[in-house]
N, C-alpha and C. Protein backbone atom coordinates (compact mmCIF):
# COMPACT_ATOMS: atom_id res chain seq x y z
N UNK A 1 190.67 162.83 39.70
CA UNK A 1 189.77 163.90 40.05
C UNK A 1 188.38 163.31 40.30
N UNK A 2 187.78 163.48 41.13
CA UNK A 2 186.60 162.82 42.21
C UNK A 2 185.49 163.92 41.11
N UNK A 3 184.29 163.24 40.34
CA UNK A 3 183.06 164.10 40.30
C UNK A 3 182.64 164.72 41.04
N UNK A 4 181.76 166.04 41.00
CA UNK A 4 181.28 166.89 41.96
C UNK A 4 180.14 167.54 40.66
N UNK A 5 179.12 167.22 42.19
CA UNK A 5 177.46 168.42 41.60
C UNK A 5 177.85 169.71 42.62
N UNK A 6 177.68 170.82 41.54
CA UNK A 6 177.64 172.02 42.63
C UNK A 6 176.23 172.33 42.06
N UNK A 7 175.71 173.19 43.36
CA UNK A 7 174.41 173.61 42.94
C UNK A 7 174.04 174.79 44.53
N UNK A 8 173.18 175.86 44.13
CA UNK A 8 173.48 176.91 45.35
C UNK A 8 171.80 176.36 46.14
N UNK A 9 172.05 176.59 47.49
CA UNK A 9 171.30 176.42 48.20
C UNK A 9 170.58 177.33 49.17
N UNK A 10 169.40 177.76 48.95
CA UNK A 10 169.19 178.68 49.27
C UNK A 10 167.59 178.34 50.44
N UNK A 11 168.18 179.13 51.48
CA UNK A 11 166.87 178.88 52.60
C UNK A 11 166.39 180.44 53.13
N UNK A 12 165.57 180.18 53.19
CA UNK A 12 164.42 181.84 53.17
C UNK A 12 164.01 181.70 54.87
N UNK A 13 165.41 182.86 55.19
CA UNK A 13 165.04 182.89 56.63
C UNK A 13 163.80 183.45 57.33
N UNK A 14 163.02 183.98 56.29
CA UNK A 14 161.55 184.72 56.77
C UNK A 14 160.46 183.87 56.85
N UNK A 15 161.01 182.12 56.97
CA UNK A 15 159.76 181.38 56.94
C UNK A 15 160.24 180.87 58.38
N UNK A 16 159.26 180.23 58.84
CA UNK A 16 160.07 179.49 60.31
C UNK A 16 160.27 178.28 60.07
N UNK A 17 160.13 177.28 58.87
CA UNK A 17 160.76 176.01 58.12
C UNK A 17 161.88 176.56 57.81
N UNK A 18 162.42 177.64 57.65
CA UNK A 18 163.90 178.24 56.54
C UNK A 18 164.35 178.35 58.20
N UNK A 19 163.91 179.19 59.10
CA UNK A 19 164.78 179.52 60.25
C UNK A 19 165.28 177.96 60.90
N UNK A 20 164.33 177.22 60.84
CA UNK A 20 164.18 175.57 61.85
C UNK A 20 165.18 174.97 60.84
N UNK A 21 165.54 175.11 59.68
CA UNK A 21 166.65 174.36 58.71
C UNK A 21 167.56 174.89 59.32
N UNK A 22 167.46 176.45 59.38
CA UNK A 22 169.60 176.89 59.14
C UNK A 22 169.65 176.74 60.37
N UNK A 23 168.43 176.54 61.78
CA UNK A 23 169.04 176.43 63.05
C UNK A 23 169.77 174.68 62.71
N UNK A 24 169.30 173.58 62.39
CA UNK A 24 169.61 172.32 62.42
C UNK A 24 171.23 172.60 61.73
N UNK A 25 171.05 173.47 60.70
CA UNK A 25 172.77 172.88 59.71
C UNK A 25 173.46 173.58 60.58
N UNK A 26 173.53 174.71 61.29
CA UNK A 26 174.54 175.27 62.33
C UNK A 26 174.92 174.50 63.73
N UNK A 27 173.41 173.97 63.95
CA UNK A 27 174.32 173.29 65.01
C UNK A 27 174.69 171.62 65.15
N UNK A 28 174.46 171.66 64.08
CA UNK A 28 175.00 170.29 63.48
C UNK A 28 176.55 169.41 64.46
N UNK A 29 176.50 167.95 64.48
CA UNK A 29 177.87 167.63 65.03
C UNK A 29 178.36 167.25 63.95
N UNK A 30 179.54 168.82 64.25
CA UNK A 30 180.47 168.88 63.13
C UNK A 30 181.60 167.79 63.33
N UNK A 31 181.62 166.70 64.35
CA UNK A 31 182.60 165.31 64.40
C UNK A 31 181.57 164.77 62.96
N UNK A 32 180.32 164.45 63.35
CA UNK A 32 179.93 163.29 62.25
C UNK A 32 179.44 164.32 61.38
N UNK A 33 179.44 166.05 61.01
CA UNK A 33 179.05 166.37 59.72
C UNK A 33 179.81 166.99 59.25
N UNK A 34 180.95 167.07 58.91
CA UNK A 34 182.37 168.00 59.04
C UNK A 34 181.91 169.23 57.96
N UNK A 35 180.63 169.02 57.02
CA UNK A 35 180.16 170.25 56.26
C UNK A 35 178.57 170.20 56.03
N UNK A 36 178.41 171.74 55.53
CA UNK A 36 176.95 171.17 55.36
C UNK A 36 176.05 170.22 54.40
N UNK A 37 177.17 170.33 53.53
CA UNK A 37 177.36 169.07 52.51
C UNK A 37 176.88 168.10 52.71
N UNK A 38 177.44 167.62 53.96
CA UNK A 38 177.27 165.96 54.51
C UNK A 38 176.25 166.18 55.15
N UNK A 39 175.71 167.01 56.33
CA UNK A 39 174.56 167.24 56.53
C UNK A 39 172.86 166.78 55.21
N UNK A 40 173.60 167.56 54.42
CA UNK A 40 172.24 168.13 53.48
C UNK A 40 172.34 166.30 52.77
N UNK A 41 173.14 165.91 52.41
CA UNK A 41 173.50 164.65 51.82
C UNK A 41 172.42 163.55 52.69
N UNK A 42 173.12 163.46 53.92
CA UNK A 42 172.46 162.53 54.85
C UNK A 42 170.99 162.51 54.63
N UNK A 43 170.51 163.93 54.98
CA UNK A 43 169.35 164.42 55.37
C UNK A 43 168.71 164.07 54.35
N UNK A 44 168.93 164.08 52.57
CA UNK A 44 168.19 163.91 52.36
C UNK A 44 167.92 162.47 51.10
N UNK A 45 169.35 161.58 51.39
CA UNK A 45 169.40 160.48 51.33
C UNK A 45 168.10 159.46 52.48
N UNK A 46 167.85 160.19 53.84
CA UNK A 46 167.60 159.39 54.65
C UNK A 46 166.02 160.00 54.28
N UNK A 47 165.62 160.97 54.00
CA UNK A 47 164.04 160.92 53.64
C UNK A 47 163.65 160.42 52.70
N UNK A 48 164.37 160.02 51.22
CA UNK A 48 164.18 159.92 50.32
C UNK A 48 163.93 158.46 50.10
N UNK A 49 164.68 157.68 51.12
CA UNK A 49 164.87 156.22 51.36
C UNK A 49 163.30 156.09 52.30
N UNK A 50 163.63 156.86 52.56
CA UNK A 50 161.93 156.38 53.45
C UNK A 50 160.66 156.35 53.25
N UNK A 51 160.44 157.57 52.06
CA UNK A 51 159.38 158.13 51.48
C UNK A 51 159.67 156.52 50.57
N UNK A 52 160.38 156.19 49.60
CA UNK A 52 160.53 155.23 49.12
C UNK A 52 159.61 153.51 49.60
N UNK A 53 160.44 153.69 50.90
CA UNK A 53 160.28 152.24 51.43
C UNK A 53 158.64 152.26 51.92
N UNK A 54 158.31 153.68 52.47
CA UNK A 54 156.71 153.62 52.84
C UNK A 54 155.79 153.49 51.42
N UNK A 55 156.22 153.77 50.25
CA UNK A 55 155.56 153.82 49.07
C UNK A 55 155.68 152.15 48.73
N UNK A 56 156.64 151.64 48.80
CA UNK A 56 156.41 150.18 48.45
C UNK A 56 155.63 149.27 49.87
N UNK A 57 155.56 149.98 50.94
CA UNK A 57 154.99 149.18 52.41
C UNK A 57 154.30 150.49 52.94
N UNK A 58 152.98 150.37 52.53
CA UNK A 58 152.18 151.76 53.71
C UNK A 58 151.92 151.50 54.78
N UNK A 59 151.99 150.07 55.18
CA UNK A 59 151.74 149.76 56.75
C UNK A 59 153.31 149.71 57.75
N UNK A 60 154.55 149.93 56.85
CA UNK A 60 155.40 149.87 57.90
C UNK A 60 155.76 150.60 59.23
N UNK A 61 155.00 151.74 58.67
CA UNK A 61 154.92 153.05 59.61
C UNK A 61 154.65 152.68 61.02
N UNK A 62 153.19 151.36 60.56
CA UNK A 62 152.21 151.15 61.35
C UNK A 62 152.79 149.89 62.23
N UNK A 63 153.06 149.62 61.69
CA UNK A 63 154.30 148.33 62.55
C UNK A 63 155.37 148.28 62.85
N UNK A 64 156.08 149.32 62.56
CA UNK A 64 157.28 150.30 63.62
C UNK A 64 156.97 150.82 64.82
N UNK A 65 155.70 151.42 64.95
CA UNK A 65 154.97 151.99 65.81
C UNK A 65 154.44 150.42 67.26
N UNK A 66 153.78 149.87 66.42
CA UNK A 66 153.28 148.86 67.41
C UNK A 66 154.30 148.05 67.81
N UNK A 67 155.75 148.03 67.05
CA UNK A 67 156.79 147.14 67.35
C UNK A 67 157.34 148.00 68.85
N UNK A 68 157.35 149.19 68.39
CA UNK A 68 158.17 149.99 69.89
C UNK A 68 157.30 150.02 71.03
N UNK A 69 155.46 150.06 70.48
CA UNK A 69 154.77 150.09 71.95
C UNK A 69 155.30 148.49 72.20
N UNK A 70 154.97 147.41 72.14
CA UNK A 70 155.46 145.70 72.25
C UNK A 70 156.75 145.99 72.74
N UNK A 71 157.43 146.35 72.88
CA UNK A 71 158.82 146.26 73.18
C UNK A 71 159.02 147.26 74.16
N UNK A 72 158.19 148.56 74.73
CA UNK A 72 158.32 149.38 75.65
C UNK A 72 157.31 148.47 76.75
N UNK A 73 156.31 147.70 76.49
CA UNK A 73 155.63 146.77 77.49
C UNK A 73 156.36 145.84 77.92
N UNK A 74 156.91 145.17 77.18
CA UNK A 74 157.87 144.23 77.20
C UNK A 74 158.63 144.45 78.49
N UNK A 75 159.75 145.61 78.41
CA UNK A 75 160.92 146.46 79.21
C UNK A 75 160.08 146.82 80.44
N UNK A 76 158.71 147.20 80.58
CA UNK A 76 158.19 147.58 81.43
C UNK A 76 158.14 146.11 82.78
N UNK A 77 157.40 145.12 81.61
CA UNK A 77 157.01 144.19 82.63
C UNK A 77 158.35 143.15 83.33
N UNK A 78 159.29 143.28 82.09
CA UNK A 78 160.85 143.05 82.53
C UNK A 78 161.22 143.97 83.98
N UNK A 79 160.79 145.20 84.17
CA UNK A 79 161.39 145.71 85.47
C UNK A 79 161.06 145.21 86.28
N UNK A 80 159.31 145.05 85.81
CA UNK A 80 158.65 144.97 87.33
C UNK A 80 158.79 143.44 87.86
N UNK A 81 159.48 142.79 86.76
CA UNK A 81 159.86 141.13 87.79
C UNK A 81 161.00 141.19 87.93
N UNK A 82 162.14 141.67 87.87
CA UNK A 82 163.10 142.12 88.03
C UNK A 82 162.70 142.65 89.49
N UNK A 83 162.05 143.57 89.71
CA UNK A 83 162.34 144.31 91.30
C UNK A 83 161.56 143.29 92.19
N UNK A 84 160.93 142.84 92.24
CA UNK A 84 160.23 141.54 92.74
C UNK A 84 159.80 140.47 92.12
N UNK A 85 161.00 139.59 91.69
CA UNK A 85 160.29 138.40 91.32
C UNK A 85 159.62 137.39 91.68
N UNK A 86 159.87 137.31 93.26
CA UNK A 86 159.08 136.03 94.46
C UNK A 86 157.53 136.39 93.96
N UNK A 87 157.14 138.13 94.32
CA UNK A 87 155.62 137.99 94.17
C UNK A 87 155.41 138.08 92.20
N UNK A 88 156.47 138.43 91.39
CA UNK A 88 155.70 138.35 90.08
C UNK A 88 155.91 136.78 89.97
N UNK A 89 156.55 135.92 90.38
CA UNK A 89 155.92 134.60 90.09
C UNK A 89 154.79 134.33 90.85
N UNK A 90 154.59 134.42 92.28
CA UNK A 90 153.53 134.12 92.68
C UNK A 90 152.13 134.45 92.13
N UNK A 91 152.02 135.85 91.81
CA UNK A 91 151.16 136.57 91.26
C UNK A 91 150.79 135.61 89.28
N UNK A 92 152.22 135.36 88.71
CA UNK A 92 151.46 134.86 87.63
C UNK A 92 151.26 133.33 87.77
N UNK A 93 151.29 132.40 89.01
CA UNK A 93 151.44 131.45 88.71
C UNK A 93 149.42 131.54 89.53
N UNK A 94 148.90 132.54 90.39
CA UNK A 94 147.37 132.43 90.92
C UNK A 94 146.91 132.57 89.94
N UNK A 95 147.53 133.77 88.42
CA UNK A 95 146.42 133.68 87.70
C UNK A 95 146.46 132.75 86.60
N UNK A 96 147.57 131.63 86.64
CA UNK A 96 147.00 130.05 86.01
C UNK A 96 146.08 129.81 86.65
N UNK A 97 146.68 129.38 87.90
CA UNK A 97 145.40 128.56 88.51
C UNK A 97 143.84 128.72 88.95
N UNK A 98 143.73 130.02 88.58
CA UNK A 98 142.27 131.00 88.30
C UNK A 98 141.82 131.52 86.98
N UNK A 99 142.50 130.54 86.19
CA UNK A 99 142.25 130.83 85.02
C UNK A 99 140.86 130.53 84.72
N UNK A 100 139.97 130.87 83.79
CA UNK A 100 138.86 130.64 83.36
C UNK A 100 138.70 129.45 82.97
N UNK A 101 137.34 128.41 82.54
CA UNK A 101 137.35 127.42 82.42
C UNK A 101 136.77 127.62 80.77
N UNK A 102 138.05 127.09 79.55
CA UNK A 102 137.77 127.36 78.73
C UNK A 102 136.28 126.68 77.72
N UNK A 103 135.81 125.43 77.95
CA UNK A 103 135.22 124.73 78.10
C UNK A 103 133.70 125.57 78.21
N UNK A 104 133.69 126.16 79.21
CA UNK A 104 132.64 126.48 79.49
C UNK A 104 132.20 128.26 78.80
N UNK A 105 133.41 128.77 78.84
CA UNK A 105 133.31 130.07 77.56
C UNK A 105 133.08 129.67 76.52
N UNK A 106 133.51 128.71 75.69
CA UNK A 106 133.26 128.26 74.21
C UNK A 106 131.90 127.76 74.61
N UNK A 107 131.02 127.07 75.28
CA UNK A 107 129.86 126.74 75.14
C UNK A 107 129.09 127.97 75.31
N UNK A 108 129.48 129.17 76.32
CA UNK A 108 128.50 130.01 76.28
C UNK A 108 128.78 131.03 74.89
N UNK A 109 129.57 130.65 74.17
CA UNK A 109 129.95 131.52 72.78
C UNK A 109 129.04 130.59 71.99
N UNK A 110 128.77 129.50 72.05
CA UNK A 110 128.61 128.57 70.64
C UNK A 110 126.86 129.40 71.06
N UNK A 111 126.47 128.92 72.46
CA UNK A 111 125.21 129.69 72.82
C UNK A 111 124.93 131.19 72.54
N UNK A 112 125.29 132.05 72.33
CA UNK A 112 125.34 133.14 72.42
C UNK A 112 125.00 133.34 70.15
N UNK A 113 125.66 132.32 69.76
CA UNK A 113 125.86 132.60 68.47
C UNK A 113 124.71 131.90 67.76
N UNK A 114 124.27 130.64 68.33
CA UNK A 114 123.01 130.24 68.24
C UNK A 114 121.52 130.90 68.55
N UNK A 115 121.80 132.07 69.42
CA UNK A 115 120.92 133.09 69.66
C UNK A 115 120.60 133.75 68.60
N UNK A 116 121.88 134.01 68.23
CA UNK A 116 122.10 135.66 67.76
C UNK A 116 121.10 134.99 65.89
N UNK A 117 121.74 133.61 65.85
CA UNK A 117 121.69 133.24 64.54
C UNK A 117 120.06 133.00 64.57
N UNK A 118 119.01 132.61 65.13
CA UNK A 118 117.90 132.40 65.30
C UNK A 118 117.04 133.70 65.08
N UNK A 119 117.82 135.17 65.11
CA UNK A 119 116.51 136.23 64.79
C UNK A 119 116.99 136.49 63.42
């Protein structure tokens, strides 16, 4: 005989958080939730794990976020040499060779900081 928690569950359709719940458990895919059981289980295994993992990491949020913008730039600039690669090589190989002369930025930085440091 398998343990079991019973316990009644009750959602207050006069709120629009109670209506936005029982709309989610009804139309649930009953292939991957065969009850609301497994629903409510998932649901709140998977917040509970998260609220968790952000309490031990408050910046992961923040680097999930910048990981998907990096990776939607990424896919972006992947198309665009993909649909023309003759001119995206051409195009990144002018702006080597027009590259700035680093040499001469670091001297006008070292200058710039020698300014700044003199008032």
């Amino acid at each position: 005989m398998s343990a079991m928690f019973k316990t009644t569950l009750r959602i207050k359709t006069d709120t629009p958080e109670g209506r936005k719940a029982l709309g989610y458990l009804k139309s649930r895919d009953k292939t991957k939730y065969r009850s609301y059981s497994d629903a409510i289980i998932t649901a709140v295994n998977g917040y509970f794990d998260r609220e968790w993992q952000l309490a031990d990491d408050p910046y992961l949020e923040t680097r999930e976020k910048e990981d998907a913008f990096l990776q939607r730039i990424l896919e972006t600039v992947e198309r665009g040499a993909q649909a023309n690669p003759l001119n995206s090589l051409a195009a990144l190989l002018q702006n080597v060779q027009s590259a700035p002369d680093t040499k001469a930025i670091e001297r006008d930085l070292d200058t710039a900081i020698d300014f700044i440091d003199s008032l």
